[in-house]
Protein backbone atom coordinates (compact mmCIF):
# COMPACT_ATOMS: atom_id res chain seq x y z
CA UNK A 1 0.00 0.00 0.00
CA UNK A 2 1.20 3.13 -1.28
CA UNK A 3 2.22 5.81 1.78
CA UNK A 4 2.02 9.65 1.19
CA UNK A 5 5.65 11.68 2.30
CA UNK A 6 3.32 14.18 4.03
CA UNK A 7 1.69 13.72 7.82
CA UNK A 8 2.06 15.27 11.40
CA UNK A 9 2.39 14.11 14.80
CA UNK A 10 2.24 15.07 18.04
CA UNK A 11 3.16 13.11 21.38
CA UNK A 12 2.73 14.65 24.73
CA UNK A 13 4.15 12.45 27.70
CA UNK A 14 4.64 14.05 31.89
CA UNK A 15 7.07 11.91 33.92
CA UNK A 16 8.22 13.29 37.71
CA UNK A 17 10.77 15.26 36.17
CA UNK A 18 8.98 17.66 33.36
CA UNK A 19 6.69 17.35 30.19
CA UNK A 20 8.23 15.70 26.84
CA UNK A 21 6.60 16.95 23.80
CA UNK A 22 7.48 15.99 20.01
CA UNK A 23 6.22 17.48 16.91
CA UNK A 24 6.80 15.62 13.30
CA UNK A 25 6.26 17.38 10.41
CA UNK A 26 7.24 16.22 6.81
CA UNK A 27 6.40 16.95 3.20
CA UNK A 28 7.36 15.26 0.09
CA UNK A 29 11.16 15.26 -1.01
CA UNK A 30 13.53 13.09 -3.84
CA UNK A 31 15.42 11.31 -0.89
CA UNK A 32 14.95 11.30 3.32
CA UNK A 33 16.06 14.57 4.87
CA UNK A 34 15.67 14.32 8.36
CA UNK A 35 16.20 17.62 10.99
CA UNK A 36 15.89 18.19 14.29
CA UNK A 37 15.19 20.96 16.98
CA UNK A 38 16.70 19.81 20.60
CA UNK A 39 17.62 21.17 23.50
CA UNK A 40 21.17 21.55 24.10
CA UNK A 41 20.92 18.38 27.06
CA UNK A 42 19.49 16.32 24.33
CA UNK A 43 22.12 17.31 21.07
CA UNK A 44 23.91 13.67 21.78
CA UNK A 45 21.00 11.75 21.28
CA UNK A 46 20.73 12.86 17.69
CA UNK A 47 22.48 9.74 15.87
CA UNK A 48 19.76 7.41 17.46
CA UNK A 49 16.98 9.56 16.45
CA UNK A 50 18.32 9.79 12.83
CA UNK A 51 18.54 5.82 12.78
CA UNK A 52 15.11 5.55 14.15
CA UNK A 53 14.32 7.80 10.88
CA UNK A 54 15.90 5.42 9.11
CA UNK A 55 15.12 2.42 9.73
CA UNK A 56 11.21 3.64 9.68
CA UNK A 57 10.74 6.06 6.46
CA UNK A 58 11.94 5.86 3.03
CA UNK A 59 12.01 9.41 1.55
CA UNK A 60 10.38 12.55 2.66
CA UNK A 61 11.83 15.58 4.16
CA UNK A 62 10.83 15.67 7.76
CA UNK A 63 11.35 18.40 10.60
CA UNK A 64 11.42 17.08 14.56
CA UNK A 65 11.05 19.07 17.34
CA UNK A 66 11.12 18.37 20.86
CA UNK A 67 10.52 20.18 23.73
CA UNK A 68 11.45 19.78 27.52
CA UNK A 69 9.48 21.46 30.17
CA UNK A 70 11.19 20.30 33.53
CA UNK A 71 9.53 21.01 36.71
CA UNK A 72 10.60 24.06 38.71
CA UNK A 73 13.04 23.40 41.46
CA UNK A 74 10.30 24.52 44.19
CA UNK A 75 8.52 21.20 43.50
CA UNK A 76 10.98 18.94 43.95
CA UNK A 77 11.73 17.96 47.81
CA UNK A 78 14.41 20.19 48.69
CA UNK A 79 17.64 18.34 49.86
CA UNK A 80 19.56 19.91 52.33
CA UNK A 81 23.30 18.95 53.19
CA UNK A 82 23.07 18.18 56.91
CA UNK A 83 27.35 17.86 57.07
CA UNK A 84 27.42 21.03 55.48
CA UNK A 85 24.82 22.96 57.54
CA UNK A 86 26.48 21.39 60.97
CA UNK A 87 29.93 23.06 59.55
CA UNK A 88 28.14 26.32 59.43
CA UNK A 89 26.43 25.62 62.88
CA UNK A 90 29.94 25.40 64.19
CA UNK A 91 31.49 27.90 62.83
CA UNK A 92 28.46 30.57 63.88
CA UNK A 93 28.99 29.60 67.56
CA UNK A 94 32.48 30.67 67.88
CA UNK A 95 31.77 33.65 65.97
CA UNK A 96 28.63 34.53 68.80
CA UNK A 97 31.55 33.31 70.80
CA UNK A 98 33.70 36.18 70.01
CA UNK A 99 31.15 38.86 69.60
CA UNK A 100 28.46 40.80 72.41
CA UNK A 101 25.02 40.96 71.53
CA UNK A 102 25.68 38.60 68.49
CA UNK A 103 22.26 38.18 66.62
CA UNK A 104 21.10 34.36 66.68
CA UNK A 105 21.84 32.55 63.50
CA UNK A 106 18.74 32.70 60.92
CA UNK A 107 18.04 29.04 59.98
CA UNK A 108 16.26 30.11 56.68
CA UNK A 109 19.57 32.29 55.95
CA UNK A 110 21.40 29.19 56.22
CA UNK A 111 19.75 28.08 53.04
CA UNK A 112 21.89 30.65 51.34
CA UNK A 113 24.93 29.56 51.43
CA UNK A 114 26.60 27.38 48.89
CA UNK A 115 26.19 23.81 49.43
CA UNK A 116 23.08 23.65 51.80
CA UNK A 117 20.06 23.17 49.75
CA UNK A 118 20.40 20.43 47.07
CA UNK A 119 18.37 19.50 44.10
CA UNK A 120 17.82 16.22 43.26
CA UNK A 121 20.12 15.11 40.64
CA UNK A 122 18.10 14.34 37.68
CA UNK A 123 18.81 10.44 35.99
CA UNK A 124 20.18 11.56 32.33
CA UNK A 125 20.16 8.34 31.14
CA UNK A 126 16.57 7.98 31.80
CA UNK A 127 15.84 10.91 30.48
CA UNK A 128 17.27 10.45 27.02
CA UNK A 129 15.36 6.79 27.25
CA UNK A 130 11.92 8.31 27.92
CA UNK A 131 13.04 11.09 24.81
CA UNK A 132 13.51 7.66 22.03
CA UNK A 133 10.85 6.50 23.38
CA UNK A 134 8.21 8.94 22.67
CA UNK A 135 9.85 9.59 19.85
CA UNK A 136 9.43 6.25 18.57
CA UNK A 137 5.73 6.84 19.28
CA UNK A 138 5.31 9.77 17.56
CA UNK A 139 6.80 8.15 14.40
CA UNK A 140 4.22 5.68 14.93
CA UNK A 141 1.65 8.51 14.67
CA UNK A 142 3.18 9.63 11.70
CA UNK A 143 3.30 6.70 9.74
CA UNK A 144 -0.17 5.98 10.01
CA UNK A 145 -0.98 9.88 9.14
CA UNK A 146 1.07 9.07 6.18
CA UNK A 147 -0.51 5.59 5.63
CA UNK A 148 -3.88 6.97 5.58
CA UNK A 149 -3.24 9.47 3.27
CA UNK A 150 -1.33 6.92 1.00
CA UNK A 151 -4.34 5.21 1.03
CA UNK A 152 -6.26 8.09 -0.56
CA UNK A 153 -4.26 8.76 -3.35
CA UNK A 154 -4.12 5.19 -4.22
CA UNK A 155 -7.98 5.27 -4.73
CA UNK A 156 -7.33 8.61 -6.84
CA UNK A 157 -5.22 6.55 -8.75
CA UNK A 158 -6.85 3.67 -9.18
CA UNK A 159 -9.56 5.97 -10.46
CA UNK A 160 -7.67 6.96 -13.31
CA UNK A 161 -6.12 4.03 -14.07
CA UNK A 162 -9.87 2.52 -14.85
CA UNK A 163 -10.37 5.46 -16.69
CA UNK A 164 -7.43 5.04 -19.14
CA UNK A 165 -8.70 0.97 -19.64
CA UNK A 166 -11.80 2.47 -20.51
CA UNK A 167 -10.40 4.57 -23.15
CA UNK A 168 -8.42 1.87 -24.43
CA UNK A 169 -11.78 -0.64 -24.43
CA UNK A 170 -13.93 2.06 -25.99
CA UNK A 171 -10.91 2.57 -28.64
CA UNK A 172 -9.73 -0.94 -29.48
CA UNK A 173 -13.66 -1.90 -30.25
CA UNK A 174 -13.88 1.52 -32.71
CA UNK A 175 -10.39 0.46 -34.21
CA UNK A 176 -12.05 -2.14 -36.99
CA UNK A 177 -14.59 0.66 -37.84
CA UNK A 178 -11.61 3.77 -38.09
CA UNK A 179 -9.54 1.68 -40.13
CA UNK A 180 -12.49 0.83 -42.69
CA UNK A 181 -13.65 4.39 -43.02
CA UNK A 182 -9.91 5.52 -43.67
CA UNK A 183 -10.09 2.48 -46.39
CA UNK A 184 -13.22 3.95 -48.11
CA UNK A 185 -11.88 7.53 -47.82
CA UNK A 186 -8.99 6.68 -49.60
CA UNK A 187 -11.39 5.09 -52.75
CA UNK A 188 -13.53 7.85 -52.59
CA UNK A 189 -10.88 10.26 -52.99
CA UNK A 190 -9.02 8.47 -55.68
CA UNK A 191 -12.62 7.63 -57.73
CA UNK A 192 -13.33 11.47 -57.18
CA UNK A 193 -9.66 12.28 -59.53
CA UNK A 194 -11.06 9.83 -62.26
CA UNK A 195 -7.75 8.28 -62.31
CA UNK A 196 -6.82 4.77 -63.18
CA UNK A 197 -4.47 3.46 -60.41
CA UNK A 198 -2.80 0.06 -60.30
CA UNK A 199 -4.59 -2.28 -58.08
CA UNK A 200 -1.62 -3.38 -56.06
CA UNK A 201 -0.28 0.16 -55.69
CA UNK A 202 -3.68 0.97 -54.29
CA UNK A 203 -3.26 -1.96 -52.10
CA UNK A 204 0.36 -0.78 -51.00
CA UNK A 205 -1.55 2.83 -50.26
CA UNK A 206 -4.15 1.44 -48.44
CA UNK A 207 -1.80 -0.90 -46.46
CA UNK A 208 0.31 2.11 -45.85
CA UNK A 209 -2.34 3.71 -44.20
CA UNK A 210 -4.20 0.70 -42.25
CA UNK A 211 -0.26 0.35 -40.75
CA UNK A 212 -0.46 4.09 -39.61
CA UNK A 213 -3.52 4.03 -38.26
CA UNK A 214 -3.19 0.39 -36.60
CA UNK A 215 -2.75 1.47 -33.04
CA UNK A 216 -3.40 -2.31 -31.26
CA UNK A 217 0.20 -2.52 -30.22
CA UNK A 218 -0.01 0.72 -28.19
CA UNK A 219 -3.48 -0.35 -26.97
CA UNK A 220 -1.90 -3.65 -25.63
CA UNK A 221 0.90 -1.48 -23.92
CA UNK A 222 -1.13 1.02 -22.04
CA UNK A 223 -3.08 -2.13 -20.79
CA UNK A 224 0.29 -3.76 -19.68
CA UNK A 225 1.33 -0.77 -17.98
CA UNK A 226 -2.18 -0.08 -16.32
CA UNK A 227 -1.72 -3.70 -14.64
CA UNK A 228 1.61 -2.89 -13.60
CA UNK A 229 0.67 -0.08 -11.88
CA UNK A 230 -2.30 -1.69 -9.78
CA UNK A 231 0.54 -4.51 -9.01
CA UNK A 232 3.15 -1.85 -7.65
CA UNK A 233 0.74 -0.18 -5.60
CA UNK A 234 0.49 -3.17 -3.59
CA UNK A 235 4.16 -2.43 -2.68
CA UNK A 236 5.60 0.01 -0.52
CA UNK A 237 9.44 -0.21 -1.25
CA UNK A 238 10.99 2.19 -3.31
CA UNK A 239 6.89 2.51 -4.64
CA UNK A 240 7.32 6.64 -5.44
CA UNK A 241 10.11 5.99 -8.02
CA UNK A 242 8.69 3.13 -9.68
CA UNK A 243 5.58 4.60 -10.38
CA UNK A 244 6.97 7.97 -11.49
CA UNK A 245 9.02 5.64 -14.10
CA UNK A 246 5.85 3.93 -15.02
CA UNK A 247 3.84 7.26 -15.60
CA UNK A 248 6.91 8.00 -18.11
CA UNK A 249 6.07 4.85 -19.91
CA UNK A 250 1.81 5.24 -19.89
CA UNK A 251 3.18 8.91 -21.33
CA UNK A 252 5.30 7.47 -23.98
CA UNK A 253 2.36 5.19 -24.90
CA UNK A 254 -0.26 8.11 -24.99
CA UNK A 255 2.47 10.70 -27.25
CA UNK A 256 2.55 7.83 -29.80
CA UNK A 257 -0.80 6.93 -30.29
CA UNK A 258 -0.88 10.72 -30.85
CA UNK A 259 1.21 10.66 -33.07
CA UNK A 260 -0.17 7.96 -35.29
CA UNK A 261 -3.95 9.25 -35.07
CA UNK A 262 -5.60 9.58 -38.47
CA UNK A 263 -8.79 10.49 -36.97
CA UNK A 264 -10.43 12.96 -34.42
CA UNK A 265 -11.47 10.44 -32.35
CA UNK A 266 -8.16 8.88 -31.91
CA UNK A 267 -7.00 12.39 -31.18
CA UNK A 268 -9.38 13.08 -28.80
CA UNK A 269 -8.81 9.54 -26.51
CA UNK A 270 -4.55 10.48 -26.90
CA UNK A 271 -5.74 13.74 -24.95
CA UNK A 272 -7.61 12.03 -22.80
CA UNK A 273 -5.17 9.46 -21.82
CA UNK A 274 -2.67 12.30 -21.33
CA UNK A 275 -4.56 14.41 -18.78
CA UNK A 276 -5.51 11.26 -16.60
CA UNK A 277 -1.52 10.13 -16.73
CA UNK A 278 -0.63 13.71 -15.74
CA UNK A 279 -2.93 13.71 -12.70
CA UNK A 280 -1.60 11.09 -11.53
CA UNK A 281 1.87 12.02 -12.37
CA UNK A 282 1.15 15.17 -9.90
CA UNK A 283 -0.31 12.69 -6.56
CA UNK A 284 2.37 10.49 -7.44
CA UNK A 285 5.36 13.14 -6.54
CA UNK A 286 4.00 12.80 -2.80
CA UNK A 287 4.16 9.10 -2.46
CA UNK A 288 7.03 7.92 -0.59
C-alpha cells in the first residue's frame, strides 16, 4: 500500500521530572532529509533519532522538534546537606563566641549559602530513554498519518487508471470501424480524380495507411502498464520511483498513439489518456 511523504504528529508524555513533547512534520522530497530541533541536554542523542528515521521512512523531508518542560526546582523535595549545615552551625557559635550581643543565626539564611540546599540530581540516562521513546511513538503517529493518506491517493489513482482501460476498451472496439472508413476515404478520394491506379499500388496505399492508423500494439501497452501499476501499488518499497518511471512509460504510450492518429477520435482519446496520466503524475510526486 502506497504511503504519502506528508503527515504530522504530536506526542505529549509528563514523567516526575517535566513534560516531553514531540512534533513531526514532513512533506514530500527526492530522498529522506531528516532535521531536528533539541535542547542543548538532548544534542547527543541525535544519531539514534536519525537511525530511528531510518530504519522507519523511506524518503520525505521531515522536521522534529522536541521540547522539555522540567519542573521548577520549588517542586521537587528540597535536599539539604546536613554535614554542610552542621559546619556552618559550628562555625556561627564561635563567631557569637567572640562577639556581644551577636544576633542568633537565621536558619532560613542558612539556606543561602553554597552547598546547603540540594536538588535532586536528575537520571540523564533515563531521560534520554523516555526522549527515544516517545519519539518512537510519535513516528508511529506519523506513519499511520502518512498511511492513511497513502491510502487516498491510491484510490485517486486507481480511479484513473480505470479510466485510461476504458479509453483503451472504448478505442480498441472503434479500431475495426476507423480503419475501414480511412479504407473507403482513400477510394472515394481516388474515384473522385477519375484516375486509373494500379490495383496493387492501391493496395500498398491502403496498407500504408491501415499500418499508420493500426494502433493495437499501443493499446496492448497502455493495458500492460495499467496492470503494472495496480501490481506496484500493492508495494511500498521504493513505490514513489517506480511509479513515477511507469507514468513515463503510460506517457510514452499516450504521445505515440498521438502521433499515429488519423482520426479525431483517436485524437481526442490520446488527450484524454494524457490528462488522466498527468494527474496522476502530480499525486504520485508525494508518495514515498
Amino acid at each position: 500500500m502506497p504511503r504519502s511523504m506528508t503527515g504530522f504528529a504530536r506526542r505529549e508524555q509528563k514523567y516526575p521530572w517535566g513534560t516531553v513533547i514531540w512534533e513531526i512534520r514532513s512533506v514530500n522530497h527526492r530522498y529522506l532529509e531528516p532535521s531536528f530541533r533539541l535542547p542543548e541536554a538532548m544534542r547527543e542523542i541525535e544519531p539514534k533519532l536519525r537511525e530511528l528515521v531510518r530504519r522507519t521512512l523511506q524518503r520525505g523531508k521531515l522536521e522534529a522538534s522536541l521540547h522539555l518542560q522540567l519542573e521548577e526546582a520549588g517542586e521537587h523535595k528540597l535536599g539539604l546537606n546536613m554535614e554542610r549545615v552542621r559546619q556552618l552551625a559550628i562555625a556561627s557559635r564561635r563567631i557569637s563566641a567572640e562577639l556581644d550581643q551577636a544576633a542568633p543565626v537565621n536558619p532560613l539564611e542558612l539556606l543561602n549559602f553554597p552547598g546547603v540546599a540540594q536538588q535532586p540530581e536528575l537520571d540523564r540516562d533515563a531521560m534520554q530513554q523516555a526522549v527515544l521513546e516517545l519519539f518512537e511513538s510519535a513516528l508511529e503517529q506519523l506513519v499511520e498519518h502518512r498511511t492513511r493518506e497513502g491510502a487516498e491517493l491510491e484510490q485517486f489513482i486507481v480511479q484513473r487508471l480505470d479510466a485510461i482501460s476504458k479509453q483503451v476498451v472504448q478505442l480498441r472496439q472503434r479500431l475495426p470501424d476507423i480503419l475501414k472508413a480511412q479504407r473507403e476515404k482513400l477510394q472515394n478520394k481516388i474515384a473522385a480524380l477519375q484516375v486509373e491506379l494500379d490495383p496493387d499500388r492501391l493496395e500498398q496505399e491502403i496498407a500504408l495507411l491501415a499500418q499508420k492508423a493500426d494502433v493495437d500494439e499501443e493499446l496492448d501497452r497502455l493495458d500492460t502498464h495499467v496492470l503494472e501499476v495496480k501490481r506496484s501499488l500493492k508495494n511500498t518499497s521504493s513505490l514513489g520511483r517506480r511509479l513515477d518511471f511507469l507514468m513515463q512509460e503510460l506517457n510514452r504510450e499516450a504521445n505515440t498513439l498521438s502521433s499515429k492518429a488519423v482520426v479525431a477520435e483517436t485524437t481526442q482519446a490520446a488527450v484524454e489518456l494524457k490528462v488522466f496520466i498527468e494527474q496522476m503524475r502530480e499525486q504520485i510526486q508525494n508518495i514515498e
